[in-house]
Structure formats: C-alpha cells, structure tokens
Protein backbone atom coordinates (compact mmCIF):
# COMPACT_ATOMS: atom_id res chain seq x y z
CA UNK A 1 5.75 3.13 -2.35
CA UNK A 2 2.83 1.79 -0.87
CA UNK A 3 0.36 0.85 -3.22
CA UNK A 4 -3.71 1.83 -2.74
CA UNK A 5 -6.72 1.42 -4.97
CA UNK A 6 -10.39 3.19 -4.21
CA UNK A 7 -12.49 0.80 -3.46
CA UNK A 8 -16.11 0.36 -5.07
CA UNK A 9 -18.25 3.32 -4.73
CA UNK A 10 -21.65 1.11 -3.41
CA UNK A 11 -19.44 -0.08 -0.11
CA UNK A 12 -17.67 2.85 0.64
CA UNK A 13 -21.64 4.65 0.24
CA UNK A 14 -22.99 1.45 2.56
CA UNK A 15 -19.81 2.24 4.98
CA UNK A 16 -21.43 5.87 5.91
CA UNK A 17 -25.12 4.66 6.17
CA UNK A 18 -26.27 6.85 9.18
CA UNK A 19 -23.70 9.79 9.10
CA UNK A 20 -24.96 13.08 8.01
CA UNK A 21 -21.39 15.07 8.73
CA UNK A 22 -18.00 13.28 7.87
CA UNK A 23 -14.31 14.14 7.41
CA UNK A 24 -12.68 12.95 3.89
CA UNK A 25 -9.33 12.54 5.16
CA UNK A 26 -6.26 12.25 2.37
CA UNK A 27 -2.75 11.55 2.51
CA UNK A 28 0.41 13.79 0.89
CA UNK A 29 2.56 10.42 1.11
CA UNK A 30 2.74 7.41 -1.07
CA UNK A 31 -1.22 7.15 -2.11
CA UNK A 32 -0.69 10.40 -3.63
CA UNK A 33 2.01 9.69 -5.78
CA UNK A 34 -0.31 6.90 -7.22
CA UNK A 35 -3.28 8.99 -8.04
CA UNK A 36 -5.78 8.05 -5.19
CA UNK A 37 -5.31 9.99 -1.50
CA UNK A 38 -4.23 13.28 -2.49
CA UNK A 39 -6.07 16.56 -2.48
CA UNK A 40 -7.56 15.87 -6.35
CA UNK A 41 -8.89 12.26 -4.84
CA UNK A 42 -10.23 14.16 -1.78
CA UNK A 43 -12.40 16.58 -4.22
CA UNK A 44 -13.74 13.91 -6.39
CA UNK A 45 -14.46 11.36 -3.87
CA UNK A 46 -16.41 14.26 -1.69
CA UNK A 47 -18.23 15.56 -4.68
CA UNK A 48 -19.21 12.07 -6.19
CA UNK A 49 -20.53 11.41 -2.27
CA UNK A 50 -22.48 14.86 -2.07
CA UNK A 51 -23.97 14.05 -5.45
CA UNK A 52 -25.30 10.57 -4.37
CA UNK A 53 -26.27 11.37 -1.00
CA UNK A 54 -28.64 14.49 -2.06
CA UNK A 55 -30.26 12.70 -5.28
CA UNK A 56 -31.23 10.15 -2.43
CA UNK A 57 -32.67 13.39 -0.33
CA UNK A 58 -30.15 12.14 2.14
CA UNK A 59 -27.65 15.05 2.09
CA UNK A 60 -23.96 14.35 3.38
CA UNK A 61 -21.99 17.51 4.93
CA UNK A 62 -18.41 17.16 4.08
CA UNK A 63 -15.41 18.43 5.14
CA UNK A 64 -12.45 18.06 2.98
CA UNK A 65 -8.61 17.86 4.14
CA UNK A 66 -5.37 16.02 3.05
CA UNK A 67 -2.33 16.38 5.85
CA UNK A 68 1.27 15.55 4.61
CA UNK A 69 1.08 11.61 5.74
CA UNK A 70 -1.02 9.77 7.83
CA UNK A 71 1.28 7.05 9.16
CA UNK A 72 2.71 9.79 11.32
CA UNK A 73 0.92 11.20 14.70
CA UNK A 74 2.84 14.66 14.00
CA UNK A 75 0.35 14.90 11.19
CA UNK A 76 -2.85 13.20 12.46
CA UNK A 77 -2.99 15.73 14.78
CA UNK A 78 -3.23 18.53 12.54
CA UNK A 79 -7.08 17.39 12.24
CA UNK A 80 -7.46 17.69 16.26
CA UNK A 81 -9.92 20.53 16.20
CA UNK A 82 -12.08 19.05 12.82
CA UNK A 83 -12.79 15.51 14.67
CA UNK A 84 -14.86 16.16 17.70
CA UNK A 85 -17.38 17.84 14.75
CA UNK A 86 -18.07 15.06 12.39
CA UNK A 87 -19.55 11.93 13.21
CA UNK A 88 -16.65 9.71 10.73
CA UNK A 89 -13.68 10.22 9.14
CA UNK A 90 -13.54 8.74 5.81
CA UNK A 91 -9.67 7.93 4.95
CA UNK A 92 -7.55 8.01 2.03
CA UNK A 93 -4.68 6.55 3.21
CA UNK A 94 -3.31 3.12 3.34
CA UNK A 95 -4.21 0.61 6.22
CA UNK A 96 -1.62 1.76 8.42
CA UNK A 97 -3.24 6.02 7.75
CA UNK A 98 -6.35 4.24 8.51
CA UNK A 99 -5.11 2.60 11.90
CA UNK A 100 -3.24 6.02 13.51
CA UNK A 101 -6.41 8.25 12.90
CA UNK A 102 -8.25 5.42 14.45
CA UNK A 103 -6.34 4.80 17.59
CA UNK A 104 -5.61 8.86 17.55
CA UNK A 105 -9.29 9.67 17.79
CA UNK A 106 -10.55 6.53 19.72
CA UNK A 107 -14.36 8.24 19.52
CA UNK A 108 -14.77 8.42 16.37
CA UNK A 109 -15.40 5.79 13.93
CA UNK A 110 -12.45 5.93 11.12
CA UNK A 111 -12.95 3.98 7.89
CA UNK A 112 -10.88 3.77 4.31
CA UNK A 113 -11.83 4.86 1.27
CA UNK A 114 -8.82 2.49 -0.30
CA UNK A 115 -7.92 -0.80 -0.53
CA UNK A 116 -3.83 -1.34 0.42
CA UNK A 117 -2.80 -3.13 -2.79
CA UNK A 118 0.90 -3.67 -2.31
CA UNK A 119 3.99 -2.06 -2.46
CA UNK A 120 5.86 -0.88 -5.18
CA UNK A 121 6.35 1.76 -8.14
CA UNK A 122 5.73 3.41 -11.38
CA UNK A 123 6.07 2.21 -14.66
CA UNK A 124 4.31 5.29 -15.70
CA UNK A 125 1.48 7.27 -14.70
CA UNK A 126 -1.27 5.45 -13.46
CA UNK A 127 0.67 2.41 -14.01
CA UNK A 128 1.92 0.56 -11.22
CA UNK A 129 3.49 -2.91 -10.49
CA UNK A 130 4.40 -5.00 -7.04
CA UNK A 131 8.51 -4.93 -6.20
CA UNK A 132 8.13 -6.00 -2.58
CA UNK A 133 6.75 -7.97 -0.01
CA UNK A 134 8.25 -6.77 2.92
CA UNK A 135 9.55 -10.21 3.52
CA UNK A 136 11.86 -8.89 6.42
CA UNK A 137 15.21 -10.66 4.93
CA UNK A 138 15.88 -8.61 1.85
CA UNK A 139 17.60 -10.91 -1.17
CA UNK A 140 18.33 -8.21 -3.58
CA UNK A 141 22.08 -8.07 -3.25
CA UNK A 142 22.45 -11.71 -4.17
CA UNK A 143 19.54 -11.62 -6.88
CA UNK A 144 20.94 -8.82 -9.13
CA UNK A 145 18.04 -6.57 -7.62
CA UNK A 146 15.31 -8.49 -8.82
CA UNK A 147 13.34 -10.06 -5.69
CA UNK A 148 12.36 -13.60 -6.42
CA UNK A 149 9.42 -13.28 -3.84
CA UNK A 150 7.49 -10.47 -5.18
CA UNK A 151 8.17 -11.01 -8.33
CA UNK A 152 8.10 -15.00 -8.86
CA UNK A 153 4.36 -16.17 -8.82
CA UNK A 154 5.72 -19.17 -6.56
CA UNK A 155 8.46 -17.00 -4.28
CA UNK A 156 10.82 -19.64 -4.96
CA UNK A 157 14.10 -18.67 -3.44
CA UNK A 158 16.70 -21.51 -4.61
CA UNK A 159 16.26 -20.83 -8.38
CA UNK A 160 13.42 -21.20 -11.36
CA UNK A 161 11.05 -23.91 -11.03
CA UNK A 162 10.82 -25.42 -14.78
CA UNK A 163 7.60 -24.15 -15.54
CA UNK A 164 8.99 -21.07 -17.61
CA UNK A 165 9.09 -20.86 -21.03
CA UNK A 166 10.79 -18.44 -23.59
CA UNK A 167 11.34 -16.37 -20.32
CA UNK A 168 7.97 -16.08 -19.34
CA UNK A 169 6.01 -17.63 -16.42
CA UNK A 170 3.77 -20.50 -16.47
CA UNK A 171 0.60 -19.11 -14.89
CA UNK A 172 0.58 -16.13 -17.85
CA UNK A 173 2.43 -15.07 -20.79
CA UNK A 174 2.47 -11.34 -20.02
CA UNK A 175 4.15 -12.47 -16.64
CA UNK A 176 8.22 -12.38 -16.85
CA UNK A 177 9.84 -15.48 -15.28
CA UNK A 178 11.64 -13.48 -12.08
CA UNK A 179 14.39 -16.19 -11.90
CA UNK A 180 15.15 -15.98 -16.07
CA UNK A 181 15.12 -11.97 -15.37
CA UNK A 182 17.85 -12.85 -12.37
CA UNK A 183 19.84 -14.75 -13.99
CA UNK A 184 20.33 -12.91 -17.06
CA UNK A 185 21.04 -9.58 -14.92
CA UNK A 186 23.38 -11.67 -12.74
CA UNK A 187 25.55 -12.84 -16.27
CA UNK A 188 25.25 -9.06 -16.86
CA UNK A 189 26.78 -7.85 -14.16
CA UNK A 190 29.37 -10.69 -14.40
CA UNK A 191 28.01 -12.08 -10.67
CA UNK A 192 27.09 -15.47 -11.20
CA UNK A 193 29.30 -16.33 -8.72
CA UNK A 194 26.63 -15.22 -5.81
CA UNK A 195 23.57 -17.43 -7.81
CA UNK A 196 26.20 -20.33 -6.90
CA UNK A 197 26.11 -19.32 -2.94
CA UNK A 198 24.17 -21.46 -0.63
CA UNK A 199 22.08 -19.24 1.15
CA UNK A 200 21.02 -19.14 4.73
CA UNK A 201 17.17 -20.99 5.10
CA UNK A 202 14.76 -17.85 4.94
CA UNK A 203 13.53 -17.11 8.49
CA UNK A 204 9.84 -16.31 8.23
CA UNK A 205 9.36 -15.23 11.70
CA UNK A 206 11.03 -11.81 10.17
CA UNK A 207 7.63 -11.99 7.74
CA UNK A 208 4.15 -12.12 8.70
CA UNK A 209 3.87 -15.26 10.07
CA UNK A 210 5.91 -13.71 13.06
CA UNK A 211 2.84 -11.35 13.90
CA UNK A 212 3.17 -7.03 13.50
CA UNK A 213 6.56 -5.95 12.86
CA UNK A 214 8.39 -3.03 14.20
CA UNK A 215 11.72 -0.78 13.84
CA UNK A 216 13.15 1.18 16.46
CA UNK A 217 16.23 3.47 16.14
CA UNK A 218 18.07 2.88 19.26
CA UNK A 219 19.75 6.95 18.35
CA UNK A 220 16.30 7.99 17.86
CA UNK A 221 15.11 7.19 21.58
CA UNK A 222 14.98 9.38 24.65
C-alpha cells in the first residue's frame, strides 16, 4: 500500500492562509489502512484546524468528507456539489488523490494534508516499512521475494556489496543486509540455482527516469 505521513501542522496552517471555508477531503484506500486519510484523520485534522484558526480570531468553516479512494474519478466526483462552495480542498490522500481532485475541479485550489512516503506494508499497527519502488521490472521471482532495490540501501542488483556484517547493513545496524536476507531465503527454498542466472541489464526507462508511467488494459477499452 501506498504509504502517507501528515505533514507538520505550521505548513499545512500557512497552506490555507486566506481561506475562510475549505473541504477536508480523505481517502477510504491505502492512507487509511495506515492511520492518516480516513474518516478518524478527517475529524482530528478539522478539529485541530478549527481550534487554531478561532484562538487566532480567524475562524475556519469546515466541511468534512472521506470518499472510498481518490485515485479514481468515479469517486472524486461524489464531492461535485461540495466544491463550487469552498474556496480549497484540503486532501488526505496520496499525491496521485491530490492530482485527480486537482485536475477534476480545475477552479479550485487542491492541496495535501500528507506527505507520500513510499510504498509498502504493516509490520503492525502504526508500524510501517518500504517493500517497493515501483521500479517497473519486478525481481522478486529470482530474489526469493525479497526486492534488492527497496530494500538494499545501495539497490544493488548483481549481489551484496561487502559492506555487510553479521547480516546487517553498513550504513546502520538495525538495517538487515537485503542480499544476506536473499540469499538465505534462496538456500531455503532450495533455489540457488536462479542467484547463479545472469540477468538481463535493468532497463530504467521502465522507472522514473523514463518520465510518468501508465497501464492500460487493452480488454478494458471501448
């Protein structure tokens, strides 16, 4: 899932300077799951801005909704009929959330309430730790599904760079060294074989570096 942290208080306060009447926006999809978009983040967020805003005798009106995912324009337009009466729309989402209600509702400024961390999962609650970086050219099958470039503080792809010791990484010793954890689930599963394989060199322009990505579903198109 996709990862999102609330950012400071002060700049998302300085980020509604000059707007008496906003929309706190939050999202039922992944930011939810970790604790900061849903309909609990919604009601703190708007009551911690209400509090602020009136002990400044600068009162903020609020209106307060969450739709089932942002990412989607089937759901951004559930808030059709709220946006042409505020003057912002304060989001909860991650970047992309952020992006559809801006290009939905061209008129109306749209701004986040998160930062987009990264993208992973739970080790508990409120616990949560990168898997992925959406490299484009997933390794997992070959790499005992451990990926070596979200997990390896270097992204090394051809094996452990010598830095490691006792299993851990170099830069920290609470940091596991991703290529010791590959290799001893590869002897695991008996697949050592596929650590021996000469792999193809990565092709970045599926990262990145080859500018916004995209996935269509050919079966999916009219």
């Amino acid at each position: 899932m996709v990862i999102g942290e609330r950012k400071p208080f002060e700049e998302i306060l300085k980020t509604l300077e000059g707007h008496k009447k906003i929309l706190v926006l939050g999202c039922g999809g992944c930011v939810t799951v970790c604790l900061t978009g849903g309909d609990d983040a919604v009601r703190v967020l708007s009551s911690q801005l209400k509090m602020s805003r009136d002990k400044d005798g600068n009162p903020l009106e609020i209106i307060e909704k969450t739709v089932e995912r942002q990412c989607d324009p089937e759901y951004v337009e559930e808030i059709h009929d709220i946006v042409p009466d505020v003057e912002a729309v304060l989001s909860l989402a991650c970047g992309a959330g952020v992006q559809y209600v801006a290009e939905r509702y061209a008129k109306t400024p749209a701004y986040p309430a998160l930062d987009t961390t990264f993208v992973g999962g739970s080790v508990k609650e409120g616990y949560y730790v990168e898997r992925c970086q959406t490299c484009g050219q997933c390794k997992l099958a070959y790499t005992g599904g451990i990926c070596p470039i979200a997990r390896c503080s270097k992204s090394l792809l051809n094996g452990p760079c010598g830095g490691s010791t006792g299993g851990k990484c170099e830069i920290s010793p609470e940091v596991d060294c991703a290529w010791q954890l590959i290799i001893d689930r590869l002897r695991y599963l008996d697949q050592m074989d596929r650590y021996e394989e000469l792999a193809d060199i990565a092709d970045w322009s599926k990262n990145r570096d080859g500018g916004p990505r995209k996935m269509i579903r050919e079966d999916f198109q009219r």
